[in-house]
PDB file of N, CA and C in Angstrom:
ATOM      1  N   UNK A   1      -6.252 -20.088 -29.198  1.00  0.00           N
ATOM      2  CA  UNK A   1      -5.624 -18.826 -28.822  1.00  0.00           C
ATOM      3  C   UNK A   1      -4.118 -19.037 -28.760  1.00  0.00           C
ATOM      4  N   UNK A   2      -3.454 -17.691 -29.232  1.00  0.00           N
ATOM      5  CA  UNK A   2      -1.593 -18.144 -29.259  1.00  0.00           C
ATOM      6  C   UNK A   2      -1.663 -17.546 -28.207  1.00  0.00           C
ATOM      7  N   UNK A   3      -0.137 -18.218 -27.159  1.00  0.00           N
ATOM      8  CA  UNK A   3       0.174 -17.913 -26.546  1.00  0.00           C
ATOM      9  C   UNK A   3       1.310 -16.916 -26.586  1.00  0.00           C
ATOM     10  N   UNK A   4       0.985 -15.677 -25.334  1.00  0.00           N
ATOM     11  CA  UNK A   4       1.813 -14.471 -25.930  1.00  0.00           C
ATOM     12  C   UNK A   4       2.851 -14.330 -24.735  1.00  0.00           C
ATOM     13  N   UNK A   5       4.018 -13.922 -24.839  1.00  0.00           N
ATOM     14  CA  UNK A   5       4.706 -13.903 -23.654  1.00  0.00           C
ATOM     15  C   UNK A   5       4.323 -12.566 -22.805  1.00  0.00           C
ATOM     16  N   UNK A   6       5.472 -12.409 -21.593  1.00  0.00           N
ATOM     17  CA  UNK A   6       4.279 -11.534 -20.837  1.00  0.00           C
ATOM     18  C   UNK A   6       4.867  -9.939 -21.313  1.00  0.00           C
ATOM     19  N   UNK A   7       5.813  -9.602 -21.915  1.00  0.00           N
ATOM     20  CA  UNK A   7       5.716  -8.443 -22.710  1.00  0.00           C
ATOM     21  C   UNK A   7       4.700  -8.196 -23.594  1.00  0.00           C
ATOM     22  N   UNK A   8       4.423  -9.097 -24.259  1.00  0.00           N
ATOM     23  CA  UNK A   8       2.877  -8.767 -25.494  1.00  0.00           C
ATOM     24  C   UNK A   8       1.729  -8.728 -24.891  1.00  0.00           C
ATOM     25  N   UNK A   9       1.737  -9.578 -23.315  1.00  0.00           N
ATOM     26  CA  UNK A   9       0.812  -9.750 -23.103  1.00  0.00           C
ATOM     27  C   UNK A   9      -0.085  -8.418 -22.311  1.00  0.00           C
ATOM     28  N   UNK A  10       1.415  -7.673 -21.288  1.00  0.00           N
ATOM     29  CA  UNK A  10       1.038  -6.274 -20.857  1.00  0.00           C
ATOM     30  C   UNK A  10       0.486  -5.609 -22.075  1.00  0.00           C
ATOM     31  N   UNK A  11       1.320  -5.011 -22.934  1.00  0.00           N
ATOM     32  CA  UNK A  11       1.031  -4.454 -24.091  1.00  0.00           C
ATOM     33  C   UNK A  11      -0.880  -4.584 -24.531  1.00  0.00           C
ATOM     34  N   UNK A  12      -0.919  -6.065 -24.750  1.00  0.00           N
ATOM     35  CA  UNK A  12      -2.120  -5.780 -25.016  1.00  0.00           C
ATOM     36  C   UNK A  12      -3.012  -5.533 -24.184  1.00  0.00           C
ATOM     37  N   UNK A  13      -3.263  -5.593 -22.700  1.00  0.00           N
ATOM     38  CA  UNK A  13      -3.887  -4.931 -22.196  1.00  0.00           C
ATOM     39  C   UNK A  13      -3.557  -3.454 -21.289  1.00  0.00           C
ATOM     40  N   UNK A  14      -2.873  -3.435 -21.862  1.00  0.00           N
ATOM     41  CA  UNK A  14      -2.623  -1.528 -22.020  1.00  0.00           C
ATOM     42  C   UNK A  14      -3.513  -0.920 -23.126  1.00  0.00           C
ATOM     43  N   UNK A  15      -3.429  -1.643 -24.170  1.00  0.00           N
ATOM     44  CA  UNK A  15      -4.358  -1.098 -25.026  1.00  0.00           C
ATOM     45  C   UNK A  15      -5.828  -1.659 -25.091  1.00  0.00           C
ATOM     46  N   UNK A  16      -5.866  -2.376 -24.384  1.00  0.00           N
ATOM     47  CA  UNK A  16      -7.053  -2.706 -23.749  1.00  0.00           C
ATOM     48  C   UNK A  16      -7.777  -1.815 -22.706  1.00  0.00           C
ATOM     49  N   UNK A  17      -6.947  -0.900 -21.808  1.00  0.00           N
ATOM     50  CA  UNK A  17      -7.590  -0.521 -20.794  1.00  0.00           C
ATOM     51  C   UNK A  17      -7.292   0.926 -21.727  1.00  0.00           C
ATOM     52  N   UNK A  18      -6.844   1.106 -22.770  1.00  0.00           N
ATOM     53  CA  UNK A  18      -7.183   2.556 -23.217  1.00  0.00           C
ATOM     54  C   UNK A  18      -8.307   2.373 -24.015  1.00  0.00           C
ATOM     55  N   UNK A  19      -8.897   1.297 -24.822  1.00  0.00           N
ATOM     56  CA  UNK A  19     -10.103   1.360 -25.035  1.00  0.00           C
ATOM     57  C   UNK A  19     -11.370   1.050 -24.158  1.00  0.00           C
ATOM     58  N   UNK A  20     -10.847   0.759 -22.912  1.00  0.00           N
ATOM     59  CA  UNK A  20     -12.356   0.362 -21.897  1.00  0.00           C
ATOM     60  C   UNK A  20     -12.114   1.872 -21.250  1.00  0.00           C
ATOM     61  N   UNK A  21     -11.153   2.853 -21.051  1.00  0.00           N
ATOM     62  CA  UNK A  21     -11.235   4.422 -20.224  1.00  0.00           C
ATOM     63  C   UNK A  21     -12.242   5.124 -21.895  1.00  0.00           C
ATOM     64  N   UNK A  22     -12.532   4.981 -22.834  1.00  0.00           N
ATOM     65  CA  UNK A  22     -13.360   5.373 -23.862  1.00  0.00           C
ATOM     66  C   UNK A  22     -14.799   4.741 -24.140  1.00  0.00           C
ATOM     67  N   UNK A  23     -15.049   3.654 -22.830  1.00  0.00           N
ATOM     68  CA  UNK A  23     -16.342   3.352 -22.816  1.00  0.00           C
ATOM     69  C   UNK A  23     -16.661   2.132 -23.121  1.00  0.00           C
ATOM     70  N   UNK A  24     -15.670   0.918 -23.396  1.00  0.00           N
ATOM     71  CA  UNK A  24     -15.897  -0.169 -24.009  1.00  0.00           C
ATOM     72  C   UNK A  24     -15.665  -1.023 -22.956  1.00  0.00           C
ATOM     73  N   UNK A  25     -16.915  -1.416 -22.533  1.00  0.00           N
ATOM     74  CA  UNK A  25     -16.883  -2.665 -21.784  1.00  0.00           C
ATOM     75  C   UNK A  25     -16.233  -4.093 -21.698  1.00  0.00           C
ATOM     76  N   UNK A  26     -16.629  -4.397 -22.825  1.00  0.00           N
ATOM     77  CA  UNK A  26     -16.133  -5.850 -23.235  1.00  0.00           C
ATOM     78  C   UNK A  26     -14.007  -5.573 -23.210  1.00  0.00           C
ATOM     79  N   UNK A  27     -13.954  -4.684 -23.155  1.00  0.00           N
ATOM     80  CA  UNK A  27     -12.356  -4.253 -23.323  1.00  0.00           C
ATOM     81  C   UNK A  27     -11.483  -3.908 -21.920  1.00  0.00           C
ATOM     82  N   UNK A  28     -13.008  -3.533 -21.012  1.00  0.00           N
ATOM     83  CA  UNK A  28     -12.528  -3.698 -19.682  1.00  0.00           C
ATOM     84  C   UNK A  28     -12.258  -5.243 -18.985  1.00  0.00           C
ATOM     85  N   UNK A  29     -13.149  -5.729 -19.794  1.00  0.00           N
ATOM     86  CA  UNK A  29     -13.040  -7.291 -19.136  1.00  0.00           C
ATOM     87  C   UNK A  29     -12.292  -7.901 -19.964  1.00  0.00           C
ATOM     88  N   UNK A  30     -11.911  -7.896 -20.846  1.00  0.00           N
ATOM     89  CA  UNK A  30     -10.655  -8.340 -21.256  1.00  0.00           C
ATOM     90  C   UNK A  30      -9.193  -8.186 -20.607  1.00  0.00           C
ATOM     91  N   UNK A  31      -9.489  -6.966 -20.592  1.00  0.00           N
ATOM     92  CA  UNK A  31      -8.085  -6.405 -19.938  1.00  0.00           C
ATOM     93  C   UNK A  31      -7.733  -6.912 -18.409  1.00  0.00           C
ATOM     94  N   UNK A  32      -8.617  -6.990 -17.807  1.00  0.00           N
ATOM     95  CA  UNK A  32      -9.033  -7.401 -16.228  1.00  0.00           C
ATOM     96  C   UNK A  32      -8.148  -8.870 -16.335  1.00  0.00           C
ATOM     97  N   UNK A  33      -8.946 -10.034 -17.280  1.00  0.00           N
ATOM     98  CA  UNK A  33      -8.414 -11.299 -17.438  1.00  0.00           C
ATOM     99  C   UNK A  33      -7.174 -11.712 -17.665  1.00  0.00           C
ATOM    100  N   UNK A  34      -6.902 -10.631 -19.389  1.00  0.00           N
ATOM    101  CA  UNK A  34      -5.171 -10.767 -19.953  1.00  0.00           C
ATOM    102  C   UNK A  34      -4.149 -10.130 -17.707  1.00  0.00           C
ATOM    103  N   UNK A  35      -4.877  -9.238 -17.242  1.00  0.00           N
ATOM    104  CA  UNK A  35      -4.293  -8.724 -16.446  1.00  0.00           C
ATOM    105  C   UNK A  35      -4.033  -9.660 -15.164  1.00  0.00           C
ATOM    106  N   UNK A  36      -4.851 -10.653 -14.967  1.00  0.00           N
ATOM    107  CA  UNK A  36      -5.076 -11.519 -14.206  1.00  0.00           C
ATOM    108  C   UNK A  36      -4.043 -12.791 -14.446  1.00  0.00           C
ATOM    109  N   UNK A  37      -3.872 -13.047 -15.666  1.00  0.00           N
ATOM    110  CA  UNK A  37      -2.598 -14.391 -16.383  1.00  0.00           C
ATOM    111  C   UNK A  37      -1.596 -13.561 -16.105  1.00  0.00           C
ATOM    112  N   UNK A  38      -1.381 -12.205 -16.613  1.00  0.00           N
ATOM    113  CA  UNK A  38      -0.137 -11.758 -15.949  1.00  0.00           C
ATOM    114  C   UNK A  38       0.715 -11.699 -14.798  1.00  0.00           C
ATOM    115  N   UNK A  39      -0.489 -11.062 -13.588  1.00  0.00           N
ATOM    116  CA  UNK A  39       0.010 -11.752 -12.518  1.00  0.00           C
ATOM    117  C   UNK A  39       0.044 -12.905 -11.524  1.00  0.00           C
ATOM    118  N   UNK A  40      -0.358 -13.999 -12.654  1.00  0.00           N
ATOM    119  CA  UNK A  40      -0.283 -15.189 -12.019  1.00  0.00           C
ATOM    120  C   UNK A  40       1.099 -15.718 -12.690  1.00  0.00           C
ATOM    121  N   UNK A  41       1.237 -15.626 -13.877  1.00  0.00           N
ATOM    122  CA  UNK A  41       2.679 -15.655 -14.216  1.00  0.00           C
ATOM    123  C   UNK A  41       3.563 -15.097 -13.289  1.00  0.00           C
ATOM    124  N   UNK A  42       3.659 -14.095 -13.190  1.00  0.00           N
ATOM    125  CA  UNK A  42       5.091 -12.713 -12.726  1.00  0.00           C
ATOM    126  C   UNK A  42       5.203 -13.356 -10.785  1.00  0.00           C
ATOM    127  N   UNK A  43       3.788 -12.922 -10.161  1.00  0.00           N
ATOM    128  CA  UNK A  43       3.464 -13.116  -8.889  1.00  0.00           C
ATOM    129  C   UNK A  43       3.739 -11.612  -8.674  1.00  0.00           C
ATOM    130  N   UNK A  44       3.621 -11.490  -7.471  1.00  0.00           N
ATOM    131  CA  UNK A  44       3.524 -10.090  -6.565  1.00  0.00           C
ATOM    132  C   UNK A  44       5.028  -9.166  -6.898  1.00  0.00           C
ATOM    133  N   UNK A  45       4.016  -8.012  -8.252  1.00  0.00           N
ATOM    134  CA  UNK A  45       5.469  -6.976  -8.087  1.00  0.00           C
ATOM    135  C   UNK A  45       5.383  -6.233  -7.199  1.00  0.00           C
ATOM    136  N   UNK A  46       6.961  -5.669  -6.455  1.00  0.00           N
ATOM    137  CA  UNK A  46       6.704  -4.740  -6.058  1.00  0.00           C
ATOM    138  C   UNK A  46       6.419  -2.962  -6.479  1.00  0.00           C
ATOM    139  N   UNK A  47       5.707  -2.968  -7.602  1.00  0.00           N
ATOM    140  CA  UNK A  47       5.246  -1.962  -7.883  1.00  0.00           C
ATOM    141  C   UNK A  47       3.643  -2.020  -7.695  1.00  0.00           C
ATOM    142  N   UNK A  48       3.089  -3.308  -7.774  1.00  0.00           N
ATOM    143  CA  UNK A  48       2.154  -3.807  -7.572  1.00  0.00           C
ATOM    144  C   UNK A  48       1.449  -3.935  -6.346  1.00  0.00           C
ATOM    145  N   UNK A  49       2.162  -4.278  -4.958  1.00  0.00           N
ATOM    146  CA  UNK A  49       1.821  -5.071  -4.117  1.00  0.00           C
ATOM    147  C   UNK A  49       2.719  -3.744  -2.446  1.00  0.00           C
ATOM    148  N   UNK A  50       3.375  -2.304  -3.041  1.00  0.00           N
ATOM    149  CA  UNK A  50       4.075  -2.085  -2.163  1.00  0.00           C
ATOM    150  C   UNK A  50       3.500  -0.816  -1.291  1.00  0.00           C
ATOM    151  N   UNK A  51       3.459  -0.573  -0.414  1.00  0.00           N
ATOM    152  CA  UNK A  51       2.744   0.710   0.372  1.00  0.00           C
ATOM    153  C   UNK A  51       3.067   1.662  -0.340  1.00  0.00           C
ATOM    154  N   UNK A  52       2.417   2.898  -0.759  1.00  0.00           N
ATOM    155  CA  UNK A  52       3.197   4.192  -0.685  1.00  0.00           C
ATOM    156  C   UNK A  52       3.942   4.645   0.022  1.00  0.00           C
ATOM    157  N   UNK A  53       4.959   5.069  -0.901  1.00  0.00           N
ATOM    158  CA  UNK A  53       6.247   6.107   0.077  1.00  0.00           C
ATOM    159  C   UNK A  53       5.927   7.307   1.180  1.00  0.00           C
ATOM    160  N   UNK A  54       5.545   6.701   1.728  1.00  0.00           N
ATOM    161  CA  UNK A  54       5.413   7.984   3.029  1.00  0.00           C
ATOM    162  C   UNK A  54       6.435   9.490   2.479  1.00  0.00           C
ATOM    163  N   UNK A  55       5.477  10.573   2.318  1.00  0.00           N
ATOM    164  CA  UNK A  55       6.216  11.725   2.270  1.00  0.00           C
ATOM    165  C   UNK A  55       6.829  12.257   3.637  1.00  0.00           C
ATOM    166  N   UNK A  56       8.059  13.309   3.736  1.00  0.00           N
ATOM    167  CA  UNK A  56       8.136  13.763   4.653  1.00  0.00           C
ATOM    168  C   UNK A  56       7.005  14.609   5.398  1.00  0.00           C
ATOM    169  N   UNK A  57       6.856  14.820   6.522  1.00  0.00           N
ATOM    170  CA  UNK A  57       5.817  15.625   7.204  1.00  0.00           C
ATOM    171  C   UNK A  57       5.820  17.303   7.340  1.00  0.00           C
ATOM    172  N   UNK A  58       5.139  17.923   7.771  1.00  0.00           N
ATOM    173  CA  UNK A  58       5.830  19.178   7.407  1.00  0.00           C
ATOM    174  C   UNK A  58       7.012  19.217   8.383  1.00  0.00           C
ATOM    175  N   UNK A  59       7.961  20.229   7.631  1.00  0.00           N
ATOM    176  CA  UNK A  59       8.796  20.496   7.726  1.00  0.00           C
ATOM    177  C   UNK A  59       8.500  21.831   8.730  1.00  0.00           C
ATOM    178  N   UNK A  60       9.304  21.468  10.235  1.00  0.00           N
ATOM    179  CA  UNK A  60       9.613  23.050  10.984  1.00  0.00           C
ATOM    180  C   UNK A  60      10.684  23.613  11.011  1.00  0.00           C
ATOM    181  N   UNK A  61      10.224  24.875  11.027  1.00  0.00           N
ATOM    182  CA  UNK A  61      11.570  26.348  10.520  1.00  0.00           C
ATOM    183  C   UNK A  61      12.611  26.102  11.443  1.00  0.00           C
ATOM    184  N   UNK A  62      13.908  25.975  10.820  1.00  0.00           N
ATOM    185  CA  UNK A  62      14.726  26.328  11.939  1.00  0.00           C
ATOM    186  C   UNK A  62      14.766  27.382  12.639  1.00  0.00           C
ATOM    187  N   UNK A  63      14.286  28.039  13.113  1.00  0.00           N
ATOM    188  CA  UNK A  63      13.949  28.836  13.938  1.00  0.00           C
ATOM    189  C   UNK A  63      12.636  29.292  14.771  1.00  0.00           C
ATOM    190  N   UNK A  64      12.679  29.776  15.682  1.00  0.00           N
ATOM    191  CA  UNK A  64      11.363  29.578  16.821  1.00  0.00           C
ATOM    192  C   UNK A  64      10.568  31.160  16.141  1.00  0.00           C
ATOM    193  N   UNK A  65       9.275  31.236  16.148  1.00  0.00           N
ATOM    194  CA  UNK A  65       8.537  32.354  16.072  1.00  0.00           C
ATOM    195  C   UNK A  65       8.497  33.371  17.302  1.00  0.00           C
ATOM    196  N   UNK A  66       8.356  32.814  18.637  1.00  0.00           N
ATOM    197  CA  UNK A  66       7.731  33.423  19.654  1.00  0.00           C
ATOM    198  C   UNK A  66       9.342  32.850  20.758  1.00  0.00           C
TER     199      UNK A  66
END
C-alpha cells in the first residue's frame, strides 16, 4: 500500500463515506480506518474534539409587558 499524505488521505475517505451514505458497507469500514490513521497522525482537532457553541438564550424585550 502507498503511503498517502493526510490531504489525500481525508479526500479519500470523504469519498469513501459518500459511497458507504449509498449503502456500501465495505466503504464504511474503510473510511472508519483511513479515518482512524488520520487522527492518529493530526491528534485532537479542535473541530473534532470541541463542545458546541452555546447559542444565546432567549432573548427578553426591553421592555416589561405587565
Amino acid at each position: 500500500m502507498e503511503i498517502l499524505d493526510d490531504e489525500e488521505l481525508a479526500s479519500a475517505a470523504y469519498v469513501l463515506r459518500i459511497r458507504a451514505a449509498h449503502g456500501d458497507r465495505e466503504a464504511l469500514r474503510e473510511a472508519e480506518r483511513l479515518e482512524g490513521i488520520l487522527k492518529s497522525r493530526l491528534g485532537p482537532t479542535p473541530s473534532g474534539h470541541a463542545p458546541l457553541a452555546a447559542g444565546q438564550g432567549a432573548r427578553k424585550p426591553w421592555w416589561r409587558f405587565w
